[in-house]
Protein backbone atom coordinates (compact mmCIF):
# COMPACT_ATOMS: atom_id res chain seq x y z
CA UNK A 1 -78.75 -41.87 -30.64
CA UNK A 2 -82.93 -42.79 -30.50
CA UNK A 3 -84.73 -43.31 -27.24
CA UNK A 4 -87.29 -45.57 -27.25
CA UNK A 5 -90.46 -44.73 -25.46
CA UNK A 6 -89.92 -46.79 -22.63
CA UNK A 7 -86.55 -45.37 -22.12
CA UNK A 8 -88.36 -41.62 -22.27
CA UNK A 9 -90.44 -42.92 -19.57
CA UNK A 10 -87.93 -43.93 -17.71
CA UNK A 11 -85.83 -41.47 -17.99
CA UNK A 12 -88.54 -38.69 -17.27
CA UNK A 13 -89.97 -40.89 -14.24
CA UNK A 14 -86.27 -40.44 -13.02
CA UNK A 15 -84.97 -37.07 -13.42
CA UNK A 16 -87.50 -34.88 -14.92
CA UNK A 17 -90.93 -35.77 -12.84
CA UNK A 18 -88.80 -35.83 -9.45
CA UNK A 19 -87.33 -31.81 -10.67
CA UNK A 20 -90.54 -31.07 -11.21
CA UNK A 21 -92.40 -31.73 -8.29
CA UNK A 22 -89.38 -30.39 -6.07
CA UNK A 23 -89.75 -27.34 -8.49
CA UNK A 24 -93.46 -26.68 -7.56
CA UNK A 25 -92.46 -27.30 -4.20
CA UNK A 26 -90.11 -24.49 -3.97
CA UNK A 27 -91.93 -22.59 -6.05
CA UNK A 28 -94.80 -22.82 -2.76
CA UNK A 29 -92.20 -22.59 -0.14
CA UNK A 30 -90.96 -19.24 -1.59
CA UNK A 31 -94.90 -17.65 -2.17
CA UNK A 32 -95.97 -19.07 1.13
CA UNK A 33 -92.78 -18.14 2.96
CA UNK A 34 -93.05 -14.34 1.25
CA UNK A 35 -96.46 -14.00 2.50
CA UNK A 36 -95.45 -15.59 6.02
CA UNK A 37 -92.26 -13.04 5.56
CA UNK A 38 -95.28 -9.78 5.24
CA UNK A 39 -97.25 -11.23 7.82
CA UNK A 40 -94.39 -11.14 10.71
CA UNK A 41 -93.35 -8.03 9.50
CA UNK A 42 -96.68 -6.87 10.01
CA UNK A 43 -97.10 -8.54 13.27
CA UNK A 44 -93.84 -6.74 14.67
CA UNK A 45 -94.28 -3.35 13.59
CA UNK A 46 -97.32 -3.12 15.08
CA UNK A 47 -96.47 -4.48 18.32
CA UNK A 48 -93.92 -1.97 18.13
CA UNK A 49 -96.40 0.72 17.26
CA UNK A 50 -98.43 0.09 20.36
CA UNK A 51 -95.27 0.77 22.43
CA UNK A 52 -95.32 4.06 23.51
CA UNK A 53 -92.70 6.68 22.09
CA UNK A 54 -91.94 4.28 19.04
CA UNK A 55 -90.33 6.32 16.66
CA UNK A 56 -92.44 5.59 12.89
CA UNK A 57 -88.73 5.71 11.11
CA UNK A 58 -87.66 3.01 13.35
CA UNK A 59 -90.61 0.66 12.95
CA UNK A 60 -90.38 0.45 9.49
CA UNK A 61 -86.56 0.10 10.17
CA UNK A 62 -87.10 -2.95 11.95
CA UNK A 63 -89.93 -4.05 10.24
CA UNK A 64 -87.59 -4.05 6.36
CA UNK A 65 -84.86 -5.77 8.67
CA UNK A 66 -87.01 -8.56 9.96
CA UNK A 67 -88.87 -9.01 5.91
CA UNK A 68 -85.15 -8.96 4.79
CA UNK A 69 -83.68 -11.77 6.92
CA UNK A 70 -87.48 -14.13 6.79
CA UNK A 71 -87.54 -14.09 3.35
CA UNK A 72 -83.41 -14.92 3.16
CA UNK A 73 -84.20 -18.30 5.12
CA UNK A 74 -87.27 -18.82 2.68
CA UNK A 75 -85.12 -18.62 -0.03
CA UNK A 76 -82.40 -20.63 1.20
CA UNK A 77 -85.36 -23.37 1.89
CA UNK A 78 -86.82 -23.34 -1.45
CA UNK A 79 -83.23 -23.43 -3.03
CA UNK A 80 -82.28 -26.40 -0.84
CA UNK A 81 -85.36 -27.76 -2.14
CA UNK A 82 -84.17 -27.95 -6.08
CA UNK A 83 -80.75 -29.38 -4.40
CA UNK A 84 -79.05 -26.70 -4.55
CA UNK A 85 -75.67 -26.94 -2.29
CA UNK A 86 -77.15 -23.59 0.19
CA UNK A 87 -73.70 -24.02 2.49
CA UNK A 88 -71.24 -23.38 0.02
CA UNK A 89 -74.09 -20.56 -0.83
CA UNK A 90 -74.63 -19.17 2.74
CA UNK A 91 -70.22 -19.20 2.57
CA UNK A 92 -70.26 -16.95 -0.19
CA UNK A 93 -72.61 -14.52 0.78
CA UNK A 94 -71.31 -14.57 4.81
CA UNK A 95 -67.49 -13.52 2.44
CA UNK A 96 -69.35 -11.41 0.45
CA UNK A 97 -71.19 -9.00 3.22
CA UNK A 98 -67.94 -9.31 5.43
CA UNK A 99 -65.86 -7.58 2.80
CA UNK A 100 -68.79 -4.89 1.89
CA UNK A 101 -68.62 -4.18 6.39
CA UNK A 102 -65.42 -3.82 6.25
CA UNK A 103 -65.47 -1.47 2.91
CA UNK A 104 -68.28 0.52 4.79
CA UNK A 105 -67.68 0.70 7.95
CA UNK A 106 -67.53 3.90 8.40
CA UNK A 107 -71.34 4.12 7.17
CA UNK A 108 -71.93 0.86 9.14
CA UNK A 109 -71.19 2.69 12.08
CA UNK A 110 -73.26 6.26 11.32
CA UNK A 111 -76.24 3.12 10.51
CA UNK A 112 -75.42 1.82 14.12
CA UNK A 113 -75.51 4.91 15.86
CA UNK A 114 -78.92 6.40 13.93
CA UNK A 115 -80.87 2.79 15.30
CA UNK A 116 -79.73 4.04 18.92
CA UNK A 117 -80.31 7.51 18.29
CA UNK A 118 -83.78 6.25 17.15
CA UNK A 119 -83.88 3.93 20.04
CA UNK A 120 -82.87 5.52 23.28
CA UNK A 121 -83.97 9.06 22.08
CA UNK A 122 -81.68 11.01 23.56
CA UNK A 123 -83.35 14.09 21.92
CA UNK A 124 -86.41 14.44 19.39
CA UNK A 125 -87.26 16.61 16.33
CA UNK A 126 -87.67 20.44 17.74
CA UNK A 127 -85.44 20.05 20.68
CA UNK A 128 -82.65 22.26 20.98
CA UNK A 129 -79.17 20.23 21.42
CA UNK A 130 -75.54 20.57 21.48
CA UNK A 131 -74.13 17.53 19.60
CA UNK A 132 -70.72 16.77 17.43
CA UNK A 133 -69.62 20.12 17.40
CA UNK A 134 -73.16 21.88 16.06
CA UNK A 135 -75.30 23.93 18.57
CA UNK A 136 -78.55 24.40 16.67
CA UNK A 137 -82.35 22.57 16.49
CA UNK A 138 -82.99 19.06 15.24
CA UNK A 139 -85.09 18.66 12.20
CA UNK A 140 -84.80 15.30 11.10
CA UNK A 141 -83.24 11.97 12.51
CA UNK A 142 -82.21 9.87 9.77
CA UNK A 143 -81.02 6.49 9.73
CA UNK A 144 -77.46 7.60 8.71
CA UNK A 145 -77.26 11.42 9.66
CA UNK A 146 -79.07 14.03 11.57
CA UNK A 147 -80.15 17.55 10.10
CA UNK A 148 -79.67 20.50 12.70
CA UNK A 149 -81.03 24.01 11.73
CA UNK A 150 -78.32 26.76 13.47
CA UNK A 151 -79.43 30.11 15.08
CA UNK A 152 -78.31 31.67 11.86
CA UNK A 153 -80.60 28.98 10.35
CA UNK A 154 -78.08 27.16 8.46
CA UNK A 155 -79.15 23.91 7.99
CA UNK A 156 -75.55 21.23 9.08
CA UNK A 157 -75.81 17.27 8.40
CA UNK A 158 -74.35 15.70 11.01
CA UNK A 159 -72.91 11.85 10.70
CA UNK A 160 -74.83 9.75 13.81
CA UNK A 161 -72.00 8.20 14.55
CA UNK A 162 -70.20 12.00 15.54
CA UNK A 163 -73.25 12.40 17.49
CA UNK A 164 -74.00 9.31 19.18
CA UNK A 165 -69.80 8.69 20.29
CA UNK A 166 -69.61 12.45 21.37
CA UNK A 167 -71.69 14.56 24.24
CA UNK A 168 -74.69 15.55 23.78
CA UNK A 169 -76.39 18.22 25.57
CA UNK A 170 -79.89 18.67 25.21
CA UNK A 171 -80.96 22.14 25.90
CA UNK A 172 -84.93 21.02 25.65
CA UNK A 173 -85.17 18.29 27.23
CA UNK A 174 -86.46 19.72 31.02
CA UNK A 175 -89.35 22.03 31.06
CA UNK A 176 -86.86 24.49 33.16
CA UNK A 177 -83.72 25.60 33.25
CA UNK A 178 -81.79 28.22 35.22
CA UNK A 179 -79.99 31.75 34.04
CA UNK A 180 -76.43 32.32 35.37
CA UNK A 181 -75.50 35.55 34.77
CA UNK A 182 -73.17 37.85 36.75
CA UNK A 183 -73.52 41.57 37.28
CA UNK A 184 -70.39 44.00 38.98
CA UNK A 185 -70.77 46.78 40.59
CA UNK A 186 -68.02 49.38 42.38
CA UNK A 187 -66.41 48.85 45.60
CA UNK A 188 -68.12 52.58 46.80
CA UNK A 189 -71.25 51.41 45.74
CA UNK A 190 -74.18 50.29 48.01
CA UNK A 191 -73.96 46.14 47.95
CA UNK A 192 -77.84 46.29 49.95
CA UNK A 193 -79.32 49.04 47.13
CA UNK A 194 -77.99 46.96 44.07
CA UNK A 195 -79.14 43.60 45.70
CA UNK A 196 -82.49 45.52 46.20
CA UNK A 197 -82.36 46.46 42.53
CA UNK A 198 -81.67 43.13 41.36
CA UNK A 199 -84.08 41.17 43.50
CA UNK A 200 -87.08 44.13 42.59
CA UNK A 201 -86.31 43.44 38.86
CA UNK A 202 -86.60 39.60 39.19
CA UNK A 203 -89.53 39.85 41.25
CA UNK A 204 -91.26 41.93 38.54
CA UNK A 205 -91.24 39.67 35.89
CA UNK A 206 -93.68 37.57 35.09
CA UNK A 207 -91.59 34.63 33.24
CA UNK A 208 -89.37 34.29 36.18
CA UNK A 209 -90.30 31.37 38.01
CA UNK A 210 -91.04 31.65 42.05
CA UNK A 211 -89.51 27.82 42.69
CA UNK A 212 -87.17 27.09 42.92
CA UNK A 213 -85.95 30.35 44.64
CA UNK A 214 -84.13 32.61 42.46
CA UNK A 215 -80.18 33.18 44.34
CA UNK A 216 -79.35 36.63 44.14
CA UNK A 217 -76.05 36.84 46.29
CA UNK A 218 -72.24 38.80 46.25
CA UNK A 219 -70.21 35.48 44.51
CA UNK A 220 -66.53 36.72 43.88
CA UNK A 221 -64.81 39.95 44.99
CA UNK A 222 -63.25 40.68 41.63
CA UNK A 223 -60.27 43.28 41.21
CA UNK A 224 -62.24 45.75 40.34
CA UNK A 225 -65.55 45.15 40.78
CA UNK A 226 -68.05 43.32 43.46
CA UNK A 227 -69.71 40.79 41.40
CA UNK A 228 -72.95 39.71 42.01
CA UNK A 229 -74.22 35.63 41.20
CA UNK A 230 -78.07 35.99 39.68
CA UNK A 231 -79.25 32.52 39.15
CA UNK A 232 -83.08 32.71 38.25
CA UNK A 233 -85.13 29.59 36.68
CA UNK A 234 -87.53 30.19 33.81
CA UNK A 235 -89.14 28.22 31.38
CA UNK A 236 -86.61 26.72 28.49
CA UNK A 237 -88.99 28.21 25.78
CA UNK A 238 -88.55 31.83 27.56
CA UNK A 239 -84.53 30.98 28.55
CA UNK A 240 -83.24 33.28 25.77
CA UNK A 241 -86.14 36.46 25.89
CA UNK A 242 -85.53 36.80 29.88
CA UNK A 243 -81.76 36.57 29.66
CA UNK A 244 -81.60 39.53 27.30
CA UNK A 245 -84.34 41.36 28.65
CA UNK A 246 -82.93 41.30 31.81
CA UNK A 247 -79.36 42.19 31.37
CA UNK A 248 -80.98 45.28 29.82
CA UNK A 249 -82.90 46.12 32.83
CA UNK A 250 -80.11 45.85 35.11
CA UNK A 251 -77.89 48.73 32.76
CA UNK A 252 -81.15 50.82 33.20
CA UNK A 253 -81.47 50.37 36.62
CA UNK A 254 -78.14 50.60 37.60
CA UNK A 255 -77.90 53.90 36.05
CA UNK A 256 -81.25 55.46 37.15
CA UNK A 257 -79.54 54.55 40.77
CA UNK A 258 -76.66 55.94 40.73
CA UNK A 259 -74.55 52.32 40.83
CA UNK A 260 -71.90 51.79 38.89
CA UNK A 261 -70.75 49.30 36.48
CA UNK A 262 -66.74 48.94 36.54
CA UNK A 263 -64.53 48.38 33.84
CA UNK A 264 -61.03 47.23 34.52
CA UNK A 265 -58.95 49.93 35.40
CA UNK A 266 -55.26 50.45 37.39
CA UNK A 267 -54.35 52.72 39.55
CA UNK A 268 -50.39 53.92 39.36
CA UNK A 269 -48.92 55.95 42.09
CA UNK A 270 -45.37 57.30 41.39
CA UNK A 271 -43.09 58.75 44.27
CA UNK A 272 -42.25 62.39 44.56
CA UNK A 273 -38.62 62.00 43.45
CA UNK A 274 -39.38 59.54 40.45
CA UNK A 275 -42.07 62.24 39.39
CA UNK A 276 -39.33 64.83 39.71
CA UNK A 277 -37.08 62.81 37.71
CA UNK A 278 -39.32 62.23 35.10
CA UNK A 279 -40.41 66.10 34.91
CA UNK A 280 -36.56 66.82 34.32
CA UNK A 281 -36.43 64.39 31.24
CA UNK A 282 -38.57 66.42 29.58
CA UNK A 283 -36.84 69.66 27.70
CA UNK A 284 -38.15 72.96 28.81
CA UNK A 285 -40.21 71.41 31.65
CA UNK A 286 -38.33 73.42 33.98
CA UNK A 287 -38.60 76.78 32.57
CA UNK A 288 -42.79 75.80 32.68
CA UNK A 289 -42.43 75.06 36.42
C-alpha cells in the first residue's frame, strides 16, 4: 500500500507534528520542573537550616522527601502531556507502595520514629541515655537505628522505633543531678558524730555543689543498722567520680572514728532448760561438765 505525498502530509500534520510538539513540551515540563524540583528543595533546607537546633541529617531528610514528591507531580505532568492515561498510573503506583508499607512496616515504623527522634530531640550525640533496654552513650542517630556505645564500650544498634515507643531517660540532659546514696551505722554509735562526719566530708569537696543544699539526715531505722539519706547535687559530668570517691571516704572515716558499719546479723537467746537439753544430746557432754 503507497502513500501519496499529500496523504504523508496529512497524515504527519495529524498524528506525527501534534506528538511532536506535545513531546518537546514534556520534554520542557520535566527539565524545567527538575530544576524548579532543586530549587524548592534548596529553598526549604535552608529555611530549615536557619532554624535553630536543626539537625543536618534531618534537613537533607526533608529536603530528598520534598525533591522526591516535586519531581513525581512533574513527571506525572509531562506524562499527561504525551496522553498518557496518569490515573490508571497514579492507581498502580498508590497499589504498588501500599503493598511495599505493609511488607515493611516494621522498617516503616523504625523510619517514623528516627524523623521524631530527629525532630523533637529527646537526646543528642554524647548524651548519656537509658533507652530500649541499653544504658550507654549515643553516637549516632540514624534515620532507621541509633548506635549507643556501653560502659564496657560495646557499641549496640538500637531499632528507633524500640526507642522512640519505650522510656527514655536521659542522664545528660540537665547540667545537675543529685547522688542518693545511703550509709548505716550501729545502733551504739553516735548519730551527731557520724552526721558530723558526713556533712565535714561533703563540705570538703570541691565538686559538691552548695545549692541546692545537700540533705544529710537519719531516713529509715533499719533492723540492724541506722541508715543515713545523703542526697548531694553535683555536676552530671562529675556524677560518677564523686559517687565513688565519696563512698570511699565515708569507709575511711567511719573507721578512723570509731563508727561502725553493720552487717546483718541475729541475735538467738535460748532458755536455760532448752540449753540443758541440748547439752544432754550430746554424748559425753556430761562427763565434760
Amino acid at each position: 500500500m503507497e502513500f501519496t505525498s499529500f496523504e504523508l502530509n496529512a497524515l504527519a500534520a495529524t498524528y506525527v507534528l501534534p506528538f511532536l510538539i506535545n513531546l518537546a513540551i514534556a520534554i520542557g515540563i520535566f527539565v524545567v520542573g527538575r530544576y524548579a524540583a532543586k530549587a524548592i528543595k534548596a529553598l526549604v533546607q535552608k529555611v530549615m537550616s536557619k532554624k535553630a537546633g536543626s539537625d543536618p541529617m534531618l534537613v537533607e531528610f526533608v529536603g530528598s522527601i520534598v525533591y522526591a514528591i516535586v519531581l513525581t507531580v512533574v513527571a506525572i505532568a509531562a506524562l499527561s502531556r504525551l496522553g498518557v492515561q496518569t490515573t490508571s498510573l497514579v492507581a498502580v503506583v498508590g497499589a504498588a507502595g501500599l503493598a511495599i508499607g505493609l511488607a515493611l512496616q516494621g522498617s516503616l515504623a523504625n523510619f517514623a520514629a528516627g524523623v521524631m527522634l530527629l525532630a523533637f530531640k529527646p537526646f543528642r550525640q554524647g548524651h548519656f541515655i537509658d533507652a530500649g533496654g541499653v544504658t550507654g552513650i549515643v553516637e549516632n542517630i540514624g534515620i532507621f537505628s541509633s548506635t549507643l556505645r556501653t560502659g564496657d564500650n560495646k557499641e549496640v544498634i538500637v531499632p528507633n522505633g524500640k526507642i522512640y515507643g519505650d522510656t527514655i531517660t536521659n542522664f545528660s540532659a540537665r547540667n545537675t543531678r543529685r547522688i542518693d546514696l545511703v550509709y548505716g551505722i550501729g545502733y551504739d554509735d553516735d548519730i551527731q558524730k557520724a552526721k558530723e562526719v558526713l556533712n565535714n566530708l561533703i563540705a570538703t569537696d570541691p565538686r559538691i555543689l552548695r545549692e541546692p543544699t545537700p540533705v544529710v539526715a537519719v531516713g529509715n531505722l533499719g533492723a540492724s543498722s541506722i541508715d543515713f539519706f545523703v542526697r548531694p547535687w553535683v555536676a552530671s559530668a562529675d556524677y560518677w567520680d564523686v559517687l565513688y570517691d565519696l563512698n570511699e571516704r565515708v569507709v575511711a572515716a567511719f573507721a578512723q572514728h570509731d563508727i561502725t558499719i553493720p552487717f546483718p546479723q541475729m541475735d538467738v537467746h535460748l532458755p536455760a532448760k532448752a540449753t540443758a537439753r541440748a547439752t544432754s544430746d550430746i554424748p559425753g557432754a556430761e562427763q565434760d561438765a
